[in-house]
Protein backbone atom coordinates (compact mmCIF):
# COMPACT_ATOMS: atom_id res chain seq x y z
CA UNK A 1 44.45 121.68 86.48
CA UNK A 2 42.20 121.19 89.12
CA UNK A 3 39.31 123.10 87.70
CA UNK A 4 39.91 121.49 84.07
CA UNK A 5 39.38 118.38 84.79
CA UNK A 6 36.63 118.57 87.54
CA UNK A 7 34.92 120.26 84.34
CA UNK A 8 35.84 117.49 82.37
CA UNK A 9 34.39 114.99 84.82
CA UNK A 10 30.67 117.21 85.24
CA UNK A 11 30.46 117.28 81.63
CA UNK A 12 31.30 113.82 80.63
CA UNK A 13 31.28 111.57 83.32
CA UNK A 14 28.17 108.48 82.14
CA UNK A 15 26.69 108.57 86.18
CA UNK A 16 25.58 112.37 87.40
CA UNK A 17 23.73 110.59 90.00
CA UNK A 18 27.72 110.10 91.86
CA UNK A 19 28.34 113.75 91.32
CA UNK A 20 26.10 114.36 94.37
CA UNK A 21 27.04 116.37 97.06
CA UNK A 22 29.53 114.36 98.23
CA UNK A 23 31.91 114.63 94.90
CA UNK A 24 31.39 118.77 95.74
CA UNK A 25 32.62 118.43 98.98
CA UNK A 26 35.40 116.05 98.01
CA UNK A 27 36.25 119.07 95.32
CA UNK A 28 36.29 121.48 98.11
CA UNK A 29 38.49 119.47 100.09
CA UNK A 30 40.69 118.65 97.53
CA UNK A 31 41.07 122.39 96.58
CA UNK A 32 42.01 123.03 100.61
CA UNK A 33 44.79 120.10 100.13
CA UNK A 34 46.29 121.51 97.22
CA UNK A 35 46.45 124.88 98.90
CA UNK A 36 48.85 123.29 101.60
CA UNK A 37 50.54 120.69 99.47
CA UNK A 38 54.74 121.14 100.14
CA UNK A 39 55.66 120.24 96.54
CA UNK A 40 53.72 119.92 93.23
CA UNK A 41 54.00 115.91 93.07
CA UNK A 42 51.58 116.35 96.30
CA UNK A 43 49.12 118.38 94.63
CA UNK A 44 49.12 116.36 91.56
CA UNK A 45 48.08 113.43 94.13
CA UNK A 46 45.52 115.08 95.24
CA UNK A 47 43.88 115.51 92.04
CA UNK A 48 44.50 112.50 90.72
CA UNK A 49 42.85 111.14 94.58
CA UNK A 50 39.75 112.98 93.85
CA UNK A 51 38.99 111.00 90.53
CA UNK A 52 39.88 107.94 92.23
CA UNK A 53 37.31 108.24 94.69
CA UNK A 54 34.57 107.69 92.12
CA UNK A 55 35.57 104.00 92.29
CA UNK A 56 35.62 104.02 88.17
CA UNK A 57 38.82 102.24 86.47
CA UNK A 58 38.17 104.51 83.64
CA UNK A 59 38.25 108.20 85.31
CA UNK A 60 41.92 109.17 85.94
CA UNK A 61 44.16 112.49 85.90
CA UNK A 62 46.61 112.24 83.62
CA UNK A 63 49.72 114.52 84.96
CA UNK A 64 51.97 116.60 83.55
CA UNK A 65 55.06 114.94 81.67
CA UNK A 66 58.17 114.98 83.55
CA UNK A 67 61.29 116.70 82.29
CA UNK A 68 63.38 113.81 83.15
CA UNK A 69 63.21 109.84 82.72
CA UNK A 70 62.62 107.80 85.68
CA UNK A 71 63.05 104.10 85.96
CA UNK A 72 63.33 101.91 89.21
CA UNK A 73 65.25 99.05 86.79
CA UNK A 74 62.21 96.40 87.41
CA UNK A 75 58.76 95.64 86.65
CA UNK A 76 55.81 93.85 88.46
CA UNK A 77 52.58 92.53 87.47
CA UNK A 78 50.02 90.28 89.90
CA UNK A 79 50.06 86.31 88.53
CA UNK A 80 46.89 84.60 90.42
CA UNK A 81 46.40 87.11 93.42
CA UNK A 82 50.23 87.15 94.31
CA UNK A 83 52.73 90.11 92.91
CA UNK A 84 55.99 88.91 91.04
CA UNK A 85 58.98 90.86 89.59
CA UNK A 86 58.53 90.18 85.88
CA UNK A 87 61.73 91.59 84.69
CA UNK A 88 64.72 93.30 85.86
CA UNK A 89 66.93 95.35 83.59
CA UNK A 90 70.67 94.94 83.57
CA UNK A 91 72.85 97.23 85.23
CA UNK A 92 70.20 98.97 86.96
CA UNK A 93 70.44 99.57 91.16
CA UNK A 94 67.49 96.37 91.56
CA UNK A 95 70.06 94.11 89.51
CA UNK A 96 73.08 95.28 91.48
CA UNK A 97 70.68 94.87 94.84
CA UNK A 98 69.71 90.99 93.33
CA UNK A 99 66.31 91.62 92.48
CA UNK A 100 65.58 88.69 90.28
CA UNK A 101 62.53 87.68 87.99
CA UNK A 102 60.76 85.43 90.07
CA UNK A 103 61.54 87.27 93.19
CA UNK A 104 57.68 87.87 95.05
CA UNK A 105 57.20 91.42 96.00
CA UNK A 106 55.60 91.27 99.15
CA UNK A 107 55.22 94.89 99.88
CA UNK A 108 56.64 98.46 97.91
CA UNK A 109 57.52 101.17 100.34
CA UNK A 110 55.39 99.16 103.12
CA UNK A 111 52.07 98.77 101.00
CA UNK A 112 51.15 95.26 99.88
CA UNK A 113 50.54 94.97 96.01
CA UNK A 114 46.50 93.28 95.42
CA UNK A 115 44.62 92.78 92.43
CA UNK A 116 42.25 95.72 93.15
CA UNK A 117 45.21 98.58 93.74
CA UNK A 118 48.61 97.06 91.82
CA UNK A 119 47.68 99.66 88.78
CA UNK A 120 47.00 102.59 91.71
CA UNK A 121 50.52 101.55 92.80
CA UNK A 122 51.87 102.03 89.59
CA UNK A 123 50.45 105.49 89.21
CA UNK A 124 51.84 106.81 92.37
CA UNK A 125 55.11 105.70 92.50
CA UNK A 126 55.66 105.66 88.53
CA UNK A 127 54.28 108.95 87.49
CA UNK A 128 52.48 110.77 90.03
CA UNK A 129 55.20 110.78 93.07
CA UNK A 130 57.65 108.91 91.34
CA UNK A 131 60.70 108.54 94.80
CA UNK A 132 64.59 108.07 94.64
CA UNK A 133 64.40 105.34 95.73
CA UNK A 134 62.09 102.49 96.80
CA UNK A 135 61.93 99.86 99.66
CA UNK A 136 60.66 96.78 98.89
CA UNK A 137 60.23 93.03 101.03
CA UNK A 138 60.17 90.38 98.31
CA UNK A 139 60.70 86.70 98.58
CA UNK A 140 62.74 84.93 96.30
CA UNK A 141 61.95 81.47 95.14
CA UNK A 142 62.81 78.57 97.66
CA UNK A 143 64.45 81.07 100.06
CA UNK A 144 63.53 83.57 102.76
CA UNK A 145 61.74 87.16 103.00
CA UNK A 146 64.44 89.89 102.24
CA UNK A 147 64.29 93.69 102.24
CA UNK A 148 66.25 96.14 99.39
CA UNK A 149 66.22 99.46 98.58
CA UNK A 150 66.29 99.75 95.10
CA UNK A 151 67.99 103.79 93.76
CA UNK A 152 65.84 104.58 90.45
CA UNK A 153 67.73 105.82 87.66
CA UNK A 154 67.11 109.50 86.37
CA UNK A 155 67.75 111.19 83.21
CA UNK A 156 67.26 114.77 82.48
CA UNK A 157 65.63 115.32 79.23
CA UNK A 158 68.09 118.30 77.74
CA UNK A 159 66.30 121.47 77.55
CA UNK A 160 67.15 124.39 74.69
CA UNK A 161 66.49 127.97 74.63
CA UNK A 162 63.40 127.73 72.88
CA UNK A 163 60.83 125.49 75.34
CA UNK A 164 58.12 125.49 73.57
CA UNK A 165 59.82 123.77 70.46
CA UNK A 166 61.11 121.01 73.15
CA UNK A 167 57.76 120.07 74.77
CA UNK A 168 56.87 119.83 71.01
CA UNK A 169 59.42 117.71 70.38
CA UNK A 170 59.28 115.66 73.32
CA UNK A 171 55.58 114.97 72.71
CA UNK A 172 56.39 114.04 69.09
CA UNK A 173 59.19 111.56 70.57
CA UNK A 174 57.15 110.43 72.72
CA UNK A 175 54.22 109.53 70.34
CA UNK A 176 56.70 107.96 67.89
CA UNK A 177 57.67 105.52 70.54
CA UNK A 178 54.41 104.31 71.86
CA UNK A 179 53.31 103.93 68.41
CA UNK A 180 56.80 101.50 67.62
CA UNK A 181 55.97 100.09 71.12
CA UNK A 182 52.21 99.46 70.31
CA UNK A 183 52.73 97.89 66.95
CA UNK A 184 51.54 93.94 66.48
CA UNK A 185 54.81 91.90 66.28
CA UNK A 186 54.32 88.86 64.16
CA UNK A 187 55.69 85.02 65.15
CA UNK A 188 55.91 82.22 62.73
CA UNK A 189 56.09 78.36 64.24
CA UNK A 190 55.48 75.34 62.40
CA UNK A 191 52.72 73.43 61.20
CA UNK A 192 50.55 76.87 60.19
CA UNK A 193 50.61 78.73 63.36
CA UNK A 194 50.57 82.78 63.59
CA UNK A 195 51.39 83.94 67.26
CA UNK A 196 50.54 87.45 67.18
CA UNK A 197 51.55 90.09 70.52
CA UNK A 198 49.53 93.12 70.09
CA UNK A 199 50.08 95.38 72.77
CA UNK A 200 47.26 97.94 72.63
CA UNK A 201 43.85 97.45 70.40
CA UNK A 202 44.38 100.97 68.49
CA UNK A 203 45.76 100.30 65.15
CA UNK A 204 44.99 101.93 61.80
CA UNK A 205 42.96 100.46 59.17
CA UNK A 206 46.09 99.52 57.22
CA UNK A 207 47.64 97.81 60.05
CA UNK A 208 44.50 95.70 60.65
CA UNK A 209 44.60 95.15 57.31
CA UNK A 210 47.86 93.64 56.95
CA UNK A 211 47.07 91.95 60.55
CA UNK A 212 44.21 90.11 58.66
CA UNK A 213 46.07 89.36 55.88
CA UNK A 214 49.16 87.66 57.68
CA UNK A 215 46.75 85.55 59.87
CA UNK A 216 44.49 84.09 56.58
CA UNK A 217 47.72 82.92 55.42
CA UNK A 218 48.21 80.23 58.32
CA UNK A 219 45.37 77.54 59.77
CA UNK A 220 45.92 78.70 63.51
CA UNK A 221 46.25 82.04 65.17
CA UNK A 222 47.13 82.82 68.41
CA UNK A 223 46.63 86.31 69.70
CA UNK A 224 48.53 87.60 72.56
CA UNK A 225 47.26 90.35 74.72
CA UNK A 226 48.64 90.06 77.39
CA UNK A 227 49.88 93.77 78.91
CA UNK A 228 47.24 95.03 76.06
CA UNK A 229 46.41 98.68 77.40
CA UNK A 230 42.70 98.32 75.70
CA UNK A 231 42.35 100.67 73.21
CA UNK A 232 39.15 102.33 70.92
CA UNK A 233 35.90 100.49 69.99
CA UNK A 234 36.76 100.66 66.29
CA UNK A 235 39.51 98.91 66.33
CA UNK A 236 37.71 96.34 68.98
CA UNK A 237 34.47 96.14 66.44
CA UNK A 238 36.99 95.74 63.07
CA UNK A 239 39.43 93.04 64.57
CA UNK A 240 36.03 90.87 65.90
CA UNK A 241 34.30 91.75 62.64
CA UNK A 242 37.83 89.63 61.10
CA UNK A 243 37.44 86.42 62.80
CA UNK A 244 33.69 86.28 62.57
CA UNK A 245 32.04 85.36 59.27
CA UNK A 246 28.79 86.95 60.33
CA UNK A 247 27.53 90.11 62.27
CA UNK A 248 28.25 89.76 65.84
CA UNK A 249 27.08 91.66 69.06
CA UNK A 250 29.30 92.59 71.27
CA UNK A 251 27.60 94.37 73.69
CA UNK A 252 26.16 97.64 74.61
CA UNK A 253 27.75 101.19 75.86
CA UNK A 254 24.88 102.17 78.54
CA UNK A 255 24.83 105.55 80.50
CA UNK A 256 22.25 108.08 82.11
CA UNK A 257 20.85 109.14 78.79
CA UNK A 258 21.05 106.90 75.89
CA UNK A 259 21.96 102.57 75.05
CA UNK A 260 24.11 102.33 72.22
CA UNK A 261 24.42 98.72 70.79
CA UNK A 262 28.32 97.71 70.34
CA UNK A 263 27.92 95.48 66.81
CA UNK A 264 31.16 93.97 64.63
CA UNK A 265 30.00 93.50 61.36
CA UNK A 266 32.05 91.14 59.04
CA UNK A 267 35.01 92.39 57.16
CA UNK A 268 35.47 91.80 53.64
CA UNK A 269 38.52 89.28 54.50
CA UNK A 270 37.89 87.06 57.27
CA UNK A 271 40.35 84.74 59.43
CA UNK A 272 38.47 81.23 59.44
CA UNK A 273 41.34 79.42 60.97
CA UNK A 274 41.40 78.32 64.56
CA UNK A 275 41.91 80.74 67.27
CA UNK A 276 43.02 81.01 70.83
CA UNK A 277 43.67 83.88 72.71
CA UNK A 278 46.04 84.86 75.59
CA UNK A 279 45.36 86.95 78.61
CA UNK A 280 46.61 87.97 82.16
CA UNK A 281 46.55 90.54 84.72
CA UNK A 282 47.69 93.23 82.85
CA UNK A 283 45.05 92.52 79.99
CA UNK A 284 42.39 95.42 80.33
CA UNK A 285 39.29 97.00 78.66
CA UNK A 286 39.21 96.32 74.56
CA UNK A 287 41.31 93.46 75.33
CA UNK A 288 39.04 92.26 78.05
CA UNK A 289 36.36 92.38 75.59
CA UNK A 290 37.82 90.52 72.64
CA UNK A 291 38.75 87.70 75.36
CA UNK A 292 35.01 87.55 76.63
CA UNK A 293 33.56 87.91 73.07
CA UNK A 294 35.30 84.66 71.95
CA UNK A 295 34.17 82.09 74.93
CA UNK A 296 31.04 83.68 74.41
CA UNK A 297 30.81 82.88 70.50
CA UNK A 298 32.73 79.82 71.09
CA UNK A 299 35.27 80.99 68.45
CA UNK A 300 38.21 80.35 70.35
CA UNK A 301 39.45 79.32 73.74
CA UNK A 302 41.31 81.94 76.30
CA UNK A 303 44.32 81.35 78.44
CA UNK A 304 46.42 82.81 80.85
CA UNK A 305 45.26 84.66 83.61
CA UNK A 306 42.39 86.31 84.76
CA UNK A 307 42.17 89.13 83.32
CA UNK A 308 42.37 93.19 84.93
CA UNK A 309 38.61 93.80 84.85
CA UNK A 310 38.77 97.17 84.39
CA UNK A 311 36.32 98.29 81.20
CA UNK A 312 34.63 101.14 80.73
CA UNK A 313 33.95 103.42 77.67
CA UNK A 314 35.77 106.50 77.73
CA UNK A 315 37.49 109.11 76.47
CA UNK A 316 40.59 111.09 77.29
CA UNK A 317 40.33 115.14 77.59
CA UNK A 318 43.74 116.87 77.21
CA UNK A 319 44.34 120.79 78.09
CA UNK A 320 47.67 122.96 78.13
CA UNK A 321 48.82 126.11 79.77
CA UNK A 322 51.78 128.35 78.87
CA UNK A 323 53.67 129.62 75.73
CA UNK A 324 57.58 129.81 76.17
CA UNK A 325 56.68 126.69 78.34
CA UNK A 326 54.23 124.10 77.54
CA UNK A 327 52.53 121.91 80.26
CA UNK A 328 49.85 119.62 79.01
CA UNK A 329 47.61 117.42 81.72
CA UNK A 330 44.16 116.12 81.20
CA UNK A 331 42.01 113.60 82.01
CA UNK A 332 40.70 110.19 81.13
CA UNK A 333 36.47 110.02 81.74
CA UNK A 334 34.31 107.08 81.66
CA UNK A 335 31.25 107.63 79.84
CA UNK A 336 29.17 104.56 79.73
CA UNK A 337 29.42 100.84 81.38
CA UNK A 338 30.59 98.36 79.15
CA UNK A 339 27.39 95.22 78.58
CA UNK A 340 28.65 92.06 77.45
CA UNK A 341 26.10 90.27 74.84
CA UNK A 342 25.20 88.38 78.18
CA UNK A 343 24.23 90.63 80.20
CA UNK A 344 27.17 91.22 82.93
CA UNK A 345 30.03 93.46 82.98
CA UNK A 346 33.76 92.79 83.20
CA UNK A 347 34.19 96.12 85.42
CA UNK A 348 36.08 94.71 88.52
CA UNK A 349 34.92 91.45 87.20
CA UNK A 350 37.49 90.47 84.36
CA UNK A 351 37.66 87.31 81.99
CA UNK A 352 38.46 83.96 83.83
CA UNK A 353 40.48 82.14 80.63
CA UNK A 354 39.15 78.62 79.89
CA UNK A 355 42.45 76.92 81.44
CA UNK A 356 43.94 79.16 83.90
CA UNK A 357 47.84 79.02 83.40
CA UNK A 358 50.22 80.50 85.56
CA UNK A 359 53.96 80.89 85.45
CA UNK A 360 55.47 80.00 88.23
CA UNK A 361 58.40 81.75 90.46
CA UNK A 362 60.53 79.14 88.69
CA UNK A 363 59.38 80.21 85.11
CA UNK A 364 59.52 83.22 85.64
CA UNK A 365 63.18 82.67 86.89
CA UNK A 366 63.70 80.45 83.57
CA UNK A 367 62.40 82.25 81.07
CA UNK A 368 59.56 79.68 80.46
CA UNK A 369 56.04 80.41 79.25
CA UNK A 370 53.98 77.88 80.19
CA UNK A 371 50.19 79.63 79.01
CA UNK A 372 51.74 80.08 75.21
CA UNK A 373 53.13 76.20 75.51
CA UNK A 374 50.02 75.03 76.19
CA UNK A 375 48.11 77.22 73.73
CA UNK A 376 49.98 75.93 71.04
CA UNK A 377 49.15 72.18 72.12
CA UNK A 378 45.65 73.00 71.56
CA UNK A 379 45.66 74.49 68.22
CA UNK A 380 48.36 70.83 67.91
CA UNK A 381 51.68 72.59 67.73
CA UNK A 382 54.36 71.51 69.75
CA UNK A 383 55.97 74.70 71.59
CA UNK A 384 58.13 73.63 74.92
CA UNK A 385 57.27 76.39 77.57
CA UNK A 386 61.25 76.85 77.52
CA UNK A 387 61.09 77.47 73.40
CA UNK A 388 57.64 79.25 74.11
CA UNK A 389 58.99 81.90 76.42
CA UNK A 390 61.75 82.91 73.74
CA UNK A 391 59.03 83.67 71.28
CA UNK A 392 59.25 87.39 72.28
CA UNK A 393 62.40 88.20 73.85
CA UNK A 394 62.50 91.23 76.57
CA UNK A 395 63.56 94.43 75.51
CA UNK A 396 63.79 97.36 77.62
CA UNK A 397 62.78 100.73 76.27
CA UNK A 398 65.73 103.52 76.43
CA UNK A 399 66.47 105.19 79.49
């Protein structure tokens, strides 16, 4: 795995200038860890530490899939540059233990969540050393610091006789349900307004199609992204292309060798309706640049949250080993820095939103959604934050 993606990396990666000598010797050194690692979620750290050390949002290992589901029963995101529990699923160990929404997480397993390393967080103890169990000090609203250990909940994915058929499977499962879980889902409120949550940028040309065609149907749109993943440059380039009458720049995709211009040209349907767009910490690349290509346009304002600032153009290199038993791993490589049509970059920068609106501990605890509510207001709907934050109701994906 180790020599795949280091390959992966020399051939792709936009800066050769930081594969100096420095990236060899971290190679070597990573090669030495591996050799003494005491399991294979260790080694698996250690490669996915050597891509991290390039300092690039966009160059990550992507690790073997598990043969079992893991879930710790809560999620967290960073609102301003503190880290909340967002939601907490039923039954699970954290909702037994009281782990509320609302609830601040001041540290997991002793290290304190930032802006800069929440997503490096994620990776470790969600898919590259995912634990039993996990000790966290969170604060819940009004009341004092408190410390749980929260038991994940594991499921064994069933295994037949014939492996090979089952990784197939399970890959095909698990496609299917990032596609259902990626899909736009559409809102309706009165007065003409569209609220739209697309959760990753990568849809076909008949879904952006049928996108389009819902939102020229109302006067307003609002487009929700935040927790958007990012996703390609076509569907970034089609979706501005359909709320812009005319050809737009976005940006430009620099590296060592060439500049290639990022352009949207017009669609043959466009939305000509007001606009306003909705970000937050989770909101990264392709969303990032939709958010930054409307304030700088003036087509629409941006609320929420500042968003992830983590943008880069890049593409993900997948390899397998085995017949009877199937492991695929890869890689995700940055090849070129993202230029805005001003100049800068959103890499570790991000989009501050026109109005910066962030739920409280109590909203979160409520169920209110005070960046949607006030959205609304300014494409003159009336949404409550309380009727706003039932707009899209929680689900939890199956265990």
């Amino acid at each position: 795995m180790l020599r795949d993606v280091t390959e992966d990396v020399k051939q792709h990666y936009f800066d050769p200038l930081a594969l100096d000598s420095g990236w060899k010797a971290r190679v070597r050194a990573t090669i030495q860890e591996i050799s003494k690692a005491g399991s294979m979620n260790e080694a698996l750290s250690h490669i996915a530490a050597l891509l991290d050390s390039l300092n690039d949002s966009h160059t990550y290992f992507l690790p073997p899939a598990r043969p079992y589901r893991h879930d710790y029963g809560f999620e967290m995101e960073m609102i301003g540059e503190r880290c909340f529990a967002t939601r907490v699923r039923p039954g699970s160990d954290a909702a037994r233990k009281g782990l509320k929404a609302g609830d601040e997480i001041l540290t997991l397993d002793g290290y304190a969540p930032t802006r800069g390393d929440i997503w490096k967080m994620k990776d470790l103890f969600w898919k590259l050393q995912p634990q039993l169990s996990l000790k966290l000090a969170v604060r819940p609203a009004g009341g004092m610091v408190r410390r749980i250990e929260v038991d994940a909940s594991i499921h064994q994915i069933a295994a037949g006789n014939d492996e090979a058929g089952d990784a197939l499977f399970r890959s095909r499962r698990a496609t299917e349900s990032r596609q259902d879980s990626a899909r736009p889902i559409y809102v309706e409120r009165g007065n003409g307004l569209l609220i739209i949550r697309i959760p990753v940028l990568e849809l076909s040309n008949s879904e952006l199609s049928a996108l389009v065609h819902r939102m020229r149907r109302h006067s307003a749109v609002i487009l929700d992204l935040r927790g958007d993943a990012g996703g390609s440059l076509t569907t970034l380039q089609e979706l501005v292309g359909s709320v812009f009458a005319g050809k737009i720049t976005i940006g430009e995709i620099v590296n060592s060798r060439t500049i290639s211009p990022m352009v949207a040209e017009p669609r043959g349907l466009v939305f000509p309706g007001k606009l306003a767009v909705l970000i937050d910490g989770e909101s990264t690349s392709a969303a990032e640049v939709f958010a930054r290509i409307m304030q700088i346009e003036g087509r629409g304002l941006v609320f929420g949250d500042k968003s992830a600032g983590r943008v880069m153009a890049a593409r993900q290199y997948m390899h397998q080993v085995g017949l009877a038993r199937v492991v695929m791993y890869g890689a995700v490589v940055s090849e070129g820095e993202i230029r805005m049509a001003d100049g800068q970059s959103l890499e570790g920068n991000g989009v501050v939103p026109d109005r910066r609106i962030l739920p409280s501990a109590s909203d979160l605890v409520s169920g209110r959604d005070p960046a949607l509510a006030a959205a609304a207001e300014a494409l003159e709907v009336n949404l409550t934050p309380e009727e706003a934050g039932a707009v899209f109701p929680a689900r939890w994906p199956e265990r």
